[in-house]
N, C-alpha and C. Protein backbone atom coordinates (compact mmCIF):
# COMPACT_ATOMS: atom_id res chain seq x y z
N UNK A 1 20.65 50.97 48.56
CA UNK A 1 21.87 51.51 47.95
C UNK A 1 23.01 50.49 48.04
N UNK A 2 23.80 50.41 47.15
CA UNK A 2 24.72 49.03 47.39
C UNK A 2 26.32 49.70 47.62
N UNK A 3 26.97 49.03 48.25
CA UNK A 3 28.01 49.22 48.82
C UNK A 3 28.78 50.45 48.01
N UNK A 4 29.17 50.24 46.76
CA UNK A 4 30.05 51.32 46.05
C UNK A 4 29.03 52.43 46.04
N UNK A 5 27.83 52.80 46.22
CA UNK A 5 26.98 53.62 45.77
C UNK A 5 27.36 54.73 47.22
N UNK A 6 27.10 53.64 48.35
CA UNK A 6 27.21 54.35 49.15
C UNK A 6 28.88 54.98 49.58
N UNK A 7 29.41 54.61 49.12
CA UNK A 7 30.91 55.18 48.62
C UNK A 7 30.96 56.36 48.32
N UNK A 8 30.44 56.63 47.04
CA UNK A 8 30.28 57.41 46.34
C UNK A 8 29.92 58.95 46.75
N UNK A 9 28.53 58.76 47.38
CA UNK A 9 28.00 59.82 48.29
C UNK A 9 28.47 60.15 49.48
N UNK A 10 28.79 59.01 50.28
CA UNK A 10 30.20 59.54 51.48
C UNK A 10 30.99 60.09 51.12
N UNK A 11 32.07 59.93 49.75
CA UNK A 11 33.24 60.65 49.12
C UNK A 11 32.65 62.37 49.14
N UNK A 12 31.44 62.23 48.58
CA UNK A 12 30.82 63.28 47.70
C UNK A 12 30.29 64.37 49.01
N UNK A 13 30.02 64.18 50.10
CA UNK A 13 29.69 65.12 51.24
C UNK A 13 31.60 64.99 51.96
N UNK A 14 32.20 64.34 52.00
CA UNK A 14 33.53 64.81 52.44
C UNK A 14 34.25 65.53 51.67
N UNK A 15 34.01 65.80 50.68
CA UNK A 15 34.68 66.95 49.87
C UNK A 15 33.78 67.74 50.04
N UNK A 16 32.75 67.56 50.31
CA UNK A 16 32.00 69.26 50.16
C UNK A 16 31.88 69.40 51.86
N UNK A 17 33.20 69.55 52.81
CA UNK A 17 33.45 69.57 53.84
C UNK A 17 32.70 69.11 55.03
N UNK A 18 32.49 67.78 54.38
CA UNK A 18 31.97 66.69 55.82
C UNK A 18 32.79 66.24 56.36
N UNK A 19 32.18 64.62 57.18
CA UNK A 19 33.51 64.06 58.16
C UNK A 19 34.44 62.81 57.30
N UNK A 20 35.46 62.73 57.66
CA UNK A 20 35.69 61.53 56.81
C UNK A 20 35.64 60.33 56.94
N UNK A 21 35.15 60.04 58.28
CA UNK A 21 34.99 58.40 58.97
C UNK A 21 33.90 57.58 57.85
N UNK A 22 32.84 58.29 57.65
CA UNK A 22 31.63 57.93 56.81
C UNK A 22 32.57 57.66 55.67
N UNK A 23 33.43 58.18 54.64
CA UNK A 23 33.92 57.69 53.73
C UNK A 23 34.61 56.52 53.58
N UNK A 24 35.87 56.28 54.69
CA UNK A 24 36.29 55.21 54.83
C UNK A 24 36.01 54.09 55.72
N UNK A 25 34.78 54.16 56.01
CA UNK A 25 33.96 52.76 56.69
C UNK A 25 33.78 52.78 55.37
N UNK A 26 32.59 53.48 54.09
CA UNK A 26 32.07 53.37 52.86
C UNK A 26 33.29 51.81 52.20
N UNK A 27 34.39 52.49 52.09
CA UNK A 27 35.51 52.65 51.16
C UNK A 27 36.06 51.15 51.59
N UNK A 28 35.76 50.56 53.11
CA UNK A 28 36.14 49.00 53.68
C UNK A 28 35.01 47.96 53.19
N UNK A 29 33.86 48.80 52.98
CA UNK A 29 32.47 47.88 52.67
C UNK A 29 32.64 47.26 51.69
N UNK A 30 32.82 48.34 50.82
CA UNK A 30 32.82 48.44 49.27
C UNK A 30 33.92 47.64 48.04
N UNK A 31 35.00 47.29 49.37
CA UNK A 31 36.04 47.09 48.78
C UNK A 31 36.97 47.95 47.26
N UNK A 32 36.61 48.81 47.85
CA UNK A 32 37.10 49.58 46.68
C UNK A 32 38.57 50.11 46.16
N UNK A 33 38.94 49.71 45.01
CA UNK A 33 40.92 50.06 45.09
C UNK A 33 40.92 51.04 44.03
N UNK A 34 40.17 51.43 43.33
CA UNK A 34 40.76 52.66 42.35
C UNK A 34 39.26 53.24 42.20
N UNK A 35 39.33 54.66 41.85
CA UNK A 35 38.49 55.84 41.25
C UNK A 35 39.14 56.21 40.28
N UNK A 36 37.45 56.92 39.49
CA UNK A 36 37.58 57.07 38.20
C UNK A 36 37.39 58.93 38.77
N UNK A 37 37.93 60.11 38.31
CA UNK A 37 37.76 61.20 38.47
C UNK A 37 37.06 62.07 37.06
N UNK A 38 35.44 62.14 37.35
CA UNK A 38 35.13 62.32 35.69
C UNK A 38 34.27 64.07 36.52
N UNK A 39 34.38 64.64 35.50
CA UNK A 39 33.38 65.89 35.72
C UNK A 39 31.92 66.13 36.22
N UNK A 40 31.44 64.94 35.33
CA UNK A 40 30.02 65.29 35.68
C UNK A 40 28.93 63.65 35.38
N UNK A 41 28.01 63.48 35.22
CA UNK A 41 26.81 62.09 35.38
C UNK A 41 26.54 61.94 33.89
N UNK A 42 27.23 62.79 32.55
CA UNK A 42 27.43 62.53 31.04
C UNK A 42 28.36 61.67 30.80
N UNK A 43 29.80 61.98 31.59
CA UNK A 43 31.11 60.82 31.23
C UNK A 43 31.14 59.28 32.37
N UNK A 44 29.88 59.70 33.57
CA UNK A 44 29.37 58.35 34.33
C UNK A 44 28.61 57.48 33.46
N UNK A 45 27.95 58.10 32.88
CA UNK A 45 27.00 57.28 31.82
C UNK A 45 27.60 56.25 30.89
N UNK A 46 28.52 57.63 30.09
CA UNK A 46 29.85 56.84 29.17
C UNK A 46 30.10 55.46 29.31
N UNK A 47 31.04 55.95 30.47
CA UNK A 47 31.91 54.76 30.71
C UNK A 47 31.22 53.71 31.40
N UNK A 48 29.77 54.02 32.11
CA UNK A 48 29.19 52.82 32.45
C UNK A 48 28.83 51.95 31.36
N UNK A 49 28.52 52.62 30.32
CA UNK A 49 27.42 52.08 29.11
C UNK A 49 28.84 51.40 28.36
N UNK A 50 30.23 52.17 27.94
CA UNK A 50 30.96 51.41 27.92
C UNK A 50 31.81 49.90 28.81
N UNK A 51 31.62 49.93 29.78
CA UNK A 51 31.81 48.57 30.89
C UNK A 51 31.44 48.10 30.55
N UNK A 52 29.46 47.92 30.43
CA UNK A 52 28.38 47.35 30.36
C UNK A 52 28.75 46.74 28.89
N UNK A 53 29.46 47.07 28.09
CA UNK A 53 29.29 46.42 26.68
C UNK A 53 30.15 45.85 26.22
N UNK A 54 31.26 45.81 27.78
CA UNK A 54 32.69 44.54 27.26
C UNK A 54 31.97 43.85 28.45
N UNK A 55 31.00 43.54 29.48
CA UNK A 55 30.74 42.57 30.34
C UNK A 55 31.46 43.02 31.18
N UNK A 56 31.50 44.30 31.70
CA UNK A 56 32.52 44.44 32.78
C UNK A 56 31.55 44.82 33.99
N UNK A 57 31.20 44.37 35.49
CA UNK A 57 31.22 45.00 36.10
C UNK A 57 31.96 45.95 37.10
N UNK A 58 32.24 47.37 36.70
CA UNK A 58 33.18 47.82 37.68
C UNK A 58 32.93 47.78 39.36
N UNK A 59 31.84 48.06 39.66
CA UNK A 59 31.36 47.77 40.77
C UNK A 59 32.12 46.92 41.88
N UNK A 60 32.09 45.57 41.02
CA UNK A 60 32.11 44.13 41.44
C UNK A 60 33.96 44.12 41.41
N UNK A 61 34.07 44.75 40.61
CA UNK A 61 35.63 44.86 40.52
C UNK A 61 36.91 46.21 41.42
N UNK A 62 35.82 46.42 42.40
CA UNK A 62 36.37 47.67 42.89
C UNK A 62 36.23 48.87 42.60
N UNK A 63 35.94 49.35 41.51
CA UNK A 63 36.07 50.55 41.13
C UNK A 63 34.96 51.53 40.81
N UNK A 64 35.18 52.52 41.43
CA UNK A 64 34.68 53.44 41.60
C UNK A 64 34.13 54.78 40.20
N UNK A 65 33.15 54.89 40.08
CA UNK A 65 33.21 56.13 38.94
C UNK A 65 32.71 57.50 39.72
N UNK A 66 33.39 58.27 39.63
CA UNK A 66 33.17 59.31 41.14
C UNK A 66 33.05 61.12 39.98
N UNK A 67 31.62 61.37 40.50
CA UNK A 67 31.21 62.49 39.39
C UNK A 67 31.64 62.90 40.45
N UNK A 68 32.60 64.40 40.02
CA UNK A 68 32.79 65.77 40.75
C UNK A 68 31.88 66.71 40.95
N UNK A 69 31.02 66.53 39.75
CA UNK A 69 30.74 68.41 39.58
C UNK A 69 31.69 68.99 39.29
N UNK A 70 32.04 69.11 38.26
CA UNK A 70 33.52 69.89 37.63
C UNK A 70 34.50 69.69 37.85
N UNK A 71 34.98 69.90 36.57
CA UNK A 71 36.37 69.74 36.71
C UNK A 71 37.30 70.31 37.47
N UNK A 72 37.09 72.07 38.41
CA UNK A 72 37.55 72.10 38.94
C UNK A 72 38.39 71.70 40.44
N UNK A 73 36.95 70.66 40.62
CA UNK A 73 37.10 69.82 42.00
C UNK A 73 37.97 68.96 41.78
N UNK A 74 38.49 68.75 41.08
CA UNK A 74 39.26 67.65 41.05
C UNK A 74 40.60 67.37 41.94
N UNK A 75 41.34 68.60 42.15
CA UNK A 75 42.14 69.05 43.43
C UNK A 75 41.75 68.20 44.65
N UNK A 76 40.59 68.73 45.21
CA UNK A 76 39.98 68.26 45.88
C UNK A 76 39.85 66.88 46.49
N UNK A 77 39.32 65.73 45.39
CA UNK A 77 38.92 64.59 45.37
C UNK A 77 40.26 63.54 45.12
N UNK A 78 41.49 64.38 44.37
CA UNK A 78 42.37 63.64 44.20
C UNK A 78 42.72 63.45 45.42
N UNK A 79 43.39 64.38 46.46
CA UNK A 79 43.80 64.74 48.03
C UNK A 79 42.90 64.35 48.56
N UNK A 80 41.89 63.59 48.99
CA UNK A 80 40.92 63.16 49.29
C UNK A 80 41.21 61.28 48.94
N UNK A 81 41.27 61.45 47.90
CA UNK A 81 41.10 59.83 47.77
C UNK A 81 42.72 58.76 47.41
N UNK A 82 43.56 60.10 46.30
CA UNK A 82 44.66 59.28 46.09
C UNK A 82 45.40 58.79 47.57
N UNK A 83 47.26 58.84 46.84
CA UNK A 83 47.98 58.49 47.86
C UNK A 83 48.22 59.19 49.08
N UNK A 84 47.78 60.79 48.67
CA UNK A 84 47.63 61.45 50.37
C UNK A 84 46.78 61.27 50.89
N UNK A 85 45.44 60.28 50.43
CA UNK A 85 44.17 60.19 51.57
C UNK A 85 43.92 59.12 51.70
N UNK A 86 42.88 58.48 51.08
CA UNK A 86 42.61 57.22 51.41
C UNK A 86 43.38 55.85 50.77
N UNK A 87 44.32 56.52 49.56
CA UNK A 87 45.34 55.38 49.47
C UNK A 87 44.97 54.59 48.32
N UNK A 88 43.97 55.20 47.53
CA UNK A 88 43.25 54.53 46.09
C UNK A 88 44.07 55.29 44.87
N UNK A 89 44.06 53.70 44.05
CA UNK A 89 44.40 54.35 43.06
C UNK A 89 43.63 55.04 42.26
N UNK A 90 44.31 56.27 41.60
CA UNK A 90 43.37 57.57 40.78
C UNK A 90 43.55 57.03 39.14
N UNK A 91 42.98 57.62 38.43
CA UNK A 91 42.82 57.65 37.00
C UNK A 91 41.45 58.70 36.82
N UNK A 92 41.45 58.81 35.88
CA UNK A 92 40.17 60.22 35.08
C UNK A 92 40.03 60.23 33.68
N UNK A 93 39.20 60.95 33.46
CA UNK A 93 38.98 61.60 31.60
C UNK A 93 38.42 62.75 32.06
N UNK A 94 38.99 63.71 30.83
CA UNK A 94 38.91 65.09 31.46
C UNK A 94 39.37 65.76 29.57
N UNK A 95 38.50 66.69 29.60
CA UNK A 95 38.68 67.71 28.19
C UNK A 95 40.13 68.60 28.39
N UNK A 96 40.05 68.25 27.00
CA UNK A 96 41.90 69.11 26.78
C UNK A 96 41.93 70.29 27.76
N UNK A 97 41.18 71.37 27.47
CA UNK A 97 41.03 72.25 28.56
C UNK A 97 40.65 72.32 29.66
N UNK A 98 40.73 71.24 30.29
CA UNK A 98 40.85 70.55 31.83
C UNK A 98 42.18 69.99 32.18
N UNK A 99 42.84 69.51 31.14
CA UNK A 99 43.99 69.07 31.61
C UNK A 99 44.92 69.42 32.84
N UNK A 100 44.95 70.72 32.58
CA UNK A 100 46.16 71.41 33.73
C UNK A 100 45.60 71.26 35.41
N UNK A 101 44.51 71.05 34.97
CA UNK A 101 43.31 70.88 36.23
C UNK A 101 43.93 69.83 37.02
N UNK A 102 43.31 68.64 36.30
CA UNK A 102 43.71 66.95 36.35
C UNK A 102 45.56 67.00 37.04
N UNK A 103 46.47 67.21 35.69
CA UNK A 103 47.82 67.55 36.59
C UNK A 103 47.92 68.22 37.41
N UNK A 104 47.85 69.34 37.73
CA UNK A 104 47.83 69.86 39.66
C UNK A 104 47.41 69.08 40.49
N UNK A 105 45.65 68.35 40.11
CA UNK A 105 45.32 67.55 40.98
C UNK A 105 46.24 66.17 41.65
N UNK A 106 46.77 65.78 40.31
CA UNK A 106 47.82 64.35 40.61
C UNK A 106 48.53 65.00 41.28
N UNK A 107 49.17 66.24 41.00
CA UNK A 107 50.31 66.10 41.59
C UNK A 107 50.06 66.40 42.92
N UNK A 108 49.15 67.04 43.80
CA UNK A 108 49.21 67.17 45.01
C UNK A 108 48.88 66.33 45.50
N UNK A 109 48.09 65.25 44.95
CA UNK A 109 47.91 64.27 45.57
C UNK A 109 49.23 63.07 45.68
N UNK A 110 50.03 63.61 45.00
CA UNK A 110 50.97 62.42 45.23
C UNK A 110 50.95 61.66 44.17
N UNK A 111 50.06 61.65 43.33
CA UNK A 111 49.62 60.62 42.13
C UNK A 111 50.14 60.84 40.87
N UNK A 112 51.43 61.38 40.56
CA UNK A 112 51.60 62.02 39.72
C UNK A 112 52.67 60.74 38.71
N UNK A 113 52.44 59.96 38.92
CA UNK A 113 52.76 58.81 38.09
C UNK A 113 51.70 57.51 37.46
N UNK A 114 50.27 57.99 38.10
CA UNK A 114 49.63 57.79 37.73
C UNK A 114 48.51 58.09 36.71
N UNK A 115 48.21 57.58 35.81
CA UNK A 115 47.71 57.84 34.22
C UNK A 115 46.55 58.19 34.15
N UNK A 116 45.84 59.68 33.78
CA UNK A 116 44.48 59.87 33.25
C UNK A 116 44.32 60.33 31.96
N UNK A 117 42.92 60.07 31.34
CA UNK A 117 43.04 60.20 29.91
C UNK A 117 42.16 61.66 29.30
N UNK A 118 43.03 62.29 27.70
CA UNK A 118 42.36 63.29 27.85
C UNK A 118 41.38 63.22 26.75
N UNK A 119 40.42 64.02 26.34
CA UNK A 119 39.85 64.24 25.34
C UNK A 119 40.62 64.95 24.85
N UNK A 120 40.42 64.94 22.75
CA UNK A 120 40.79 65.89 22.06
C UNK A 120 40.26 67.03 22.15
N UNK A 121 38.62 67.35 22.25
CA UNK A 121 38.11 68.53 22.49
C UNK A 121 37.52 68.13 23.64
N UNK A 122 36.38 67.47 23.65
CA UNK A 122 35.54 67.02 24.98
C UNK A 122 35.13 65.56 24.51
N UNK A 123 34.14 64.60 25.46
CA UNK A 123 33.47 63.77 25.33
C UNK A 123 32.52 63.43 24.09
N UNK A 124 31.92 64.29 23.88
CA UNK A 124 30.80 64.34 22.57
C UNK A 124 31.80 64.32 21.52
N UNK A 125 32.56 65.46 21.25
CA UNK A 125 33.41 65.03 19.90
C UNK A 125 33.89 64.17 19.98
N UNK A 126 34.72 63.31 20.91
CA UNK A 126 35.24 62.14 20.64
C UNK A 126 34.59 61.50 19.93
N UNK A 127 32.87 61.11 20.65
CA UNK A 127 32.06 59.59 20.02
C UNK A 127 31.47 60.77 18.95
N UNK A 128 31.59 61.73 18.35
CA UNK A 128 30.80 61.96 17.31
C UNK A 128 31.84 62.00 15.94
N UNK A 129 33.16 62.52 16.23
CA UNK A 129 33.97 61.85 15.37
C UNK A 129 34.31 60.08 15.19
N UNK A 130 34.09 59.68 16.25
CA UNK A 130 33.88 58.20 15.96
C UNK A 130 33.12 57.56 15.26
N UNK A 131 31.48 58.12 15.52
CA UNK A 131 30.53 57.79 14.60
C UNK A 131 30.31 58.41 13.45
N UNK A 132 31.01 59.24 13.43
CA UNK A 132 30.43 60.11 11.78
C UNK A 132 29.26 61.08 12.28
N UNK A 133 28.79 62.00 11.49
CA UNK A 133 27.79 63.34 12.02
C UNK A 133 26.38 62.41 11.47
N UNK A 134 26.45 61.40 9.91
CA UNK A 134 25.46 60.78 9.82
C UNK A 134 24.80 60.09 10.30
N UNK A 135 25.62 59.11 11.38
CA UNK A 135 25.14 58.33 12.15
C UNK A 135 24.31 59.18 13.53
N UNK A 136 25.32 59.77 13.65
CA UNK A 136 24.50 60.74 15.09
C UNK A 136 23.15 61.43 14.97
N UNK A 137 22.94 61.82 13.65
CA UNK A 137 21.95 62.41 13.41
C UNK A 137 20.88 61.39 12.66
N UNK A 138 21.06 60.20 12.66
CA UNK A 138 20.21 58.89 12.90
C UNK A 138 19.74 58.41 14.13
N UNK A 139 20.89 58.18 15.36
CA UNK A 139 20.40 58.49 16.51
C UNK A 139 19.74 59.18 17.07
N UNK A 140 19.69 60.54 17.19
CA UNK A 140 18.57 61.45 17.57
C UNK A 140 17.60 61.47 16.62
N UNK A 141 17.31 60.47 15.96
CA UNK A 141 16.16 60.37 15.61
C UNK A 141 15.82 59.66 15.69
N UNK A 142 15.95 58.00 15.90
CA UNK A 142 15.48 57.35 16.56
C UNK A 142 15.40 57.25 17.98
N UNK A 143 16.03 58.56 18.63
CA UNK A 143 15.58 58.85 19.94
C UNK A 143 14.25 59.63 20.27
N UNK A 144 14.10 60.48 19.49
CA UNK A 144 12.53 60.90 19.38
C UNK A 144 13.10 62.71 19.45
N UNK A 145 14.54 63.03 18.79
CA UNK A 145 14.32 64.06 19.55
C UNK A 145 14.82 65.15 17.44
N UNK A 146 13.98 64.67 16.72
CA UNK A 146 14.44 65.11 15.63
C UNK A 146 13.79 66.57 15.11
N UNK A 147 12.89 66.60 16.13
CA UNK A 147 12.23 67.92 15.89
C UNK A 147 13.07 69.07 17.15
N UNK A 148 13.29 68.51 18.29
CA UNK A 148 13.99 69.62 18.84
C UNK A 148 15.62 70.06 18.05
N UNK A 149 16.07 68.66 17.39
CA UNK A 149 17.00 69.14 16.45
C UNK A 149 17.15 70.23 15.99
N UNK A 150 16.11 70.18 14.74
CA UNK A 150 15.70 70.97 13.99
C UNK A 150 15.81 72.42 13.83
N UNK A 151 15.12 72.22 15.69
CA UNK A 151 14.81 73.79 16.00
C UNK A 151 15.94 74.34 16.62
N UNK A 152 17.05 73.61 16.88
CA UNK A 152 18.06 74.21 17.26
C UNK A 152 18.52 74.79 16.08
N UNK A 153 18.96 73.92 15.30
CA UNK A 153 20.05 74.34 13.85
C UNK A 153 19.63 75.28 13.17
N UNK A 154 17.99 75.94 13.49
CA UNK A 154 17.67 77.12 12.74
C UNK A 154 17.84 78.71 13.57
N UNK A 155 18.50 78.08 14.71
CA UNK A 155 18.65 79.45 15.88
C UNK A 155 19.83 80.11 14.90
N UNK A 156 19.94 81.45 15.19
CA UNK A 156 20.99 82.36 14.05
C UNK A 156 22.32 81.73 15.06
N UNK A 157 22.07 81.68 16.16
CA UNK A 157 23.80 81.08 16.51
C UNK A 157 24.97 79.67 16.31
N UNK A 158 23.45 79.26 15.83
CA UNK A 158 24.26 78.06 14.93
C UNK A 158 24.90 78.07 13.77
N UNK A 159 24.82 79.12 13.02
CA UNK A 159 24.79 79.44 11.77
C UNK A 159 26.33 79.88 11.14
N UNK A 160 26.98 79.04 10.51
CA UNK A 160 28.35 79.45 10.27
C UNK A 160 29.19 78.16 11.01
N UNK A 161 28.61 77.23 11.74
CA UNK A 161 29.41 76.08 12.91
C UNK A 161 28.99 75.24 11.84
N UNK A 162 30.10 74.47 12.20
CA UNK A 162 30.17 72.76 11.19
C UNK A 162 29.24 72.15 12.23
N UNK A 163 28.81 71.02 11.11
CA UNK A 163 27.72 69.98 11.85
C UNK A 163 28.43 69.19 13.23
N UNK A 164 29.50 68.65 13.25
CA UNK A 164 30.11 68.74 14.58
C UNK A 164 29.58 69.47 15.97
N UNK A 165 30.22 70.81 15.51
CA UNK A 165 30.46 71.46 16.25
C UNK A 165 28.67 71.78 16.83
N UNK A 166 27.34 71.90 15.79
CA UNK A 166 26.18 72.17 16.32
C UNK A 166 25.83 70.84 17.04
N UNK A 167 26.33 69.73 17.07
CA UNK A 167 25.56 68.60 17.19
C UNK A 167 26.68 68.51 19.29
N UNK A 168 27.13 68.87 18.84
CA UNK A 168 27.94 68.88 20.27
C UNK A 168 27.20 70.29 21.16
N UNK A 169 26.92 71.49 20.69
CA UNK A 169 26.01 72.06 21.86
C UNK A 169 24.67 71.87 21.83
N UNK A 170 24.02 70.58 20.68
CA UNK A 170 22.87 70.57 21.00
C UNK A 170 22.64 69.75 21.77
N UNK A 171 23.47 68.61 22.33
CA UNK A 171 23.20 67.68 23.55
C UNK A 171 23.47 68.43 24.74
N UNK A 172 24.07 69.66 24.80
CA UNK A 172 24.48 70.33 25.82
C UNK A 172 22.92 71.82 26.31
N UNK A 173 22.17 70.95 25.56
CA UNK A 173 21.38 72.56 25.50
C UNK A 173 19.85 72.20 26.52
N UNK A 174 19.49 71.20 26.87
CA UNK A 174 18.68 70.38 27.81
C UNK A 174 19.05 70.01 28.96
N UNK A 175 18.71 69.70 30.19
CA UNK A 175 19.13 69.23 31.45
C UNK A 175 18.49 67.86 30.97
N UNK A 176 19.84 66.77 31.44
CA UNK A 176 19.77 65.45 31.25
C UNK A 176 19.89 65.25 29.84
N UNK A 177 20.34 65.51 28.53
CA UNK A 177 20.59 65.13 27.46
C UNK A 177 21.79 64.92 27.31
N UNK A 178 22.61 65.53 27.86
CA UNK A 178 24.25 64.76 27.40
C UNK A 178 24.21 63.70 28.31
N UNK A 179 23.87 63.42 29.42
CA UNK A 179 23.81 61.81 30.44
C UNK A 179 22.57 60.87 29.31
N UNK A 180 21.91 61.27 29.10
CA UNK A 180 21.12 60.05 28.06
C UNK A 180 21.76 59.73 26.63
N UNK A 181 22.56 60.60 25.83
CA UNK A 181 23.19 60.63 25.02
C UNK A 181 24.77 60.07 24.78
N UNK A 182 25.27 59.78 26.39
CA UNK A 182 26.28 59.66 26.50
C UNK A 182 26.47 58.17 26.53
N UNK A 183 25.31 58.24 26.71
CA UNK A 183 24.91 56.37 27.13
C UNK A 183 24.37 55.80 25.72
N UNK A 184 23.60 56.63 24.71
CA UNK A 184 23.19 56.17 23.65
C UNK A 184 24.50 56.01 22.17
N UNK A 185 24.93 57.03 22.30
CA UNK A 185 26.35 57.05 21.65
C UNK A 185 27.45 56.12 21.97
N UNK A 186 27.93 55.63 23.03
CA UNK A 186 28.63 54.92 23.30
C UNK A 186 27.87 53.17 22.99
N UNK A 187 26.91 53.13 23.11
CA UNK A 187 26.42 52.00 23.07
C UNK A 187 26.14 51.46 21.35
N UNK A 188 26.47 52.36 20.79
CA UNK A 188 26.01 52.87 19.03
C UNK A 188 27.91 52.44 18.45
N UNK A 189 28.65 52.38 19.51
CA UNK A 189 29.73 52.93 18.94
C UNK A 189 30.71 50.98 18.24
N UNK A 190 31.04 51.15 17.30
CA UNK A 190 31.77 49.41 16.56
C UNK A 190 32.85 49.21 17.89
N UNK A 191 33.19 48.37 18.65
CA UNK A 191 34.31 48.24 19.65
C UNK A 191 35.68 48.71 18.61
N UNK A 192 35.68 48.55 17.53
CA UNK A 192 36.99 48.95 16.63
C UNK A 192 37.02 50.19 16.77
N UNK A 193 35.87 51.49 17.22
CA UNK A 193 36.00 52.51 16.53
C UNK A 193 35.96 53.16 17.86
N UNK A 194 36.34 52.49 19.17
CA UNK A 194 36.26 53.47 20.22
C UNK A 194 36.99 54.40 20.58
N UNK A 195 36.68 55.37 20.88
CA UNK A 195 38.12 56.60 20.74
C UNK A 195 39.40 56.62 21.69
N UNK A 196 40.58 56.61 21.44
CA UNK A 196 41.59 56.46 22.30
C UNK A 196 41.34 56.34 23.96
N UNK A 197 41.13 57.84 23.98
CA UNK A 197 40.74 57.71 25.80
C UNK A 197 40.20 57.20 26.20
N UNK A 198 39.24 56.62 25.87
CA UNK A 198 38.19 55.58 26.26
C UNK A 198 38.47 54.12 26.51
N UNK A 199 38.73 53.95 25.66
CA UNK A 199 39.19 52.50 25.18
C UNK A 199 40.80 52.03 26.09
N UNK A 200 41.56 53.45 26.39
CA UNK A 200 42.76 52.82 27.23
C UNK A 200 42.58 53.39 28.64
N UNK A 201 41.56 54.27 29.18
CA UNK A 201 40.86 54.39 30.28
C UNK A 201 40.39 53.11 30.40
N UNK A 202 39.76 52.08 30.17
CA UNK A 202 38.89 51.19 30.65
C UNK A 202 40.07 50.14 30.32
N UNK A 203 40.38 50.02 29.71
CA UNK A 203 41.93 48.87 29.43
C UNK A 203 42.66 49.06 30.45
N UNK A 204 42.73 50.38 31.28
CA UNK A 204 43.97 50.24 32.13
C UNK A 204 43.12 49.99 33.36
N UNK A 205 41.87 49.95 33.87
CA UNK A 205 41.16 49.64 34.87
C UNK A 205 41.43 48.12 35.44
């Protein structure tokens, strides 16, 4: 396991009420000066697959991409890691309807001058309005997954939703398809056409 990794999982048992020595020995190894506060191992993917495709290692550069498990933890991890805990700088991406989440979190942590970015709806619409619905539905098919497509868009609850909107709960409808997708979409995506949050999330890193 390499230094930030083991970061990561120290952070990740001290919020779920461990000790905190294990975190900040982690946190001296690792050299680590800022976290990323993302929901879940779909927007880790993201933004790794995005790093990975300007030559960035974050790793190597300090920084941390730290999955919660929801957005509600975020309270949590901010007070934990910002300026009331271990003294790192915070940043995040977080869906419009997470927002208020994210601000409480800064603010108890003290971090409340510090910048996280939001989605317009969530993650998937971002890169699927980026790419167009044609392109996406080229991708899942050269992913191999054009027949489970299929069989989604003929369920009666799809029926009446814009192609958008079906193509965004059908990566959501498998365990492990929005983390493989998140990584295939972003990697699909023109550097011109990356969507705001993204693009000034990783600019401001």
């Amino acid at each position: 396991m390499t230094d930030m990794g083991a970061f990561h999982e120290a952070v990740t048992a001290w919020a779920a009420g461990g000790p905190e020595g294990p975190a900040r020995e982690a946190a001296a190894r690792s050299r680590v000066r800022a976290v990323v506060l993302l929901e879940g191992p779909s927007d880790v993917a993201a933004i790794s697959a995005l790093a990975a495709g300007r030559d960035r290692d974050l790793a190597a550069e300090g920084i941390c991409l730290v999955s919660m498990g929801g957005a509600m933890n975020v309270g949590r991890f901010a007070t934990l890691l910002g300026p009331s805990g271990l003294g790192l700088r915070l940043t995040g991406l977080c869906d419009e309807r997470e927002r208020r989440y994210y601000a409480r979190g800064w603010e108890r942590a003290g971090a409340a001058e510090q910048e996280f970015f939001v989605c317009a709806a969530d993650l998937e619409d971002e890169l699927i309005r980026a790419l167009g619905v044609s392109r996406v539905e080229e991708l899942v098919h050269e992913e191999g997954d054009t027949r489970a497509l299929r069989t989604f868009l003929h369920q009666p609850a799809q029926q009446g939703r814009t192609s958008q909107q079906q193509l965004r709960r059908f990566f959501g409808t498998k365990k492990g398809r929005k983390i493989h997708y998140g990584r295939v979409l972003v990697e699909a995506l023109d550097p011109e056409r990356t969507p705001a949050p993204l693009d000034g999330l990783l600019a401001g890193l």
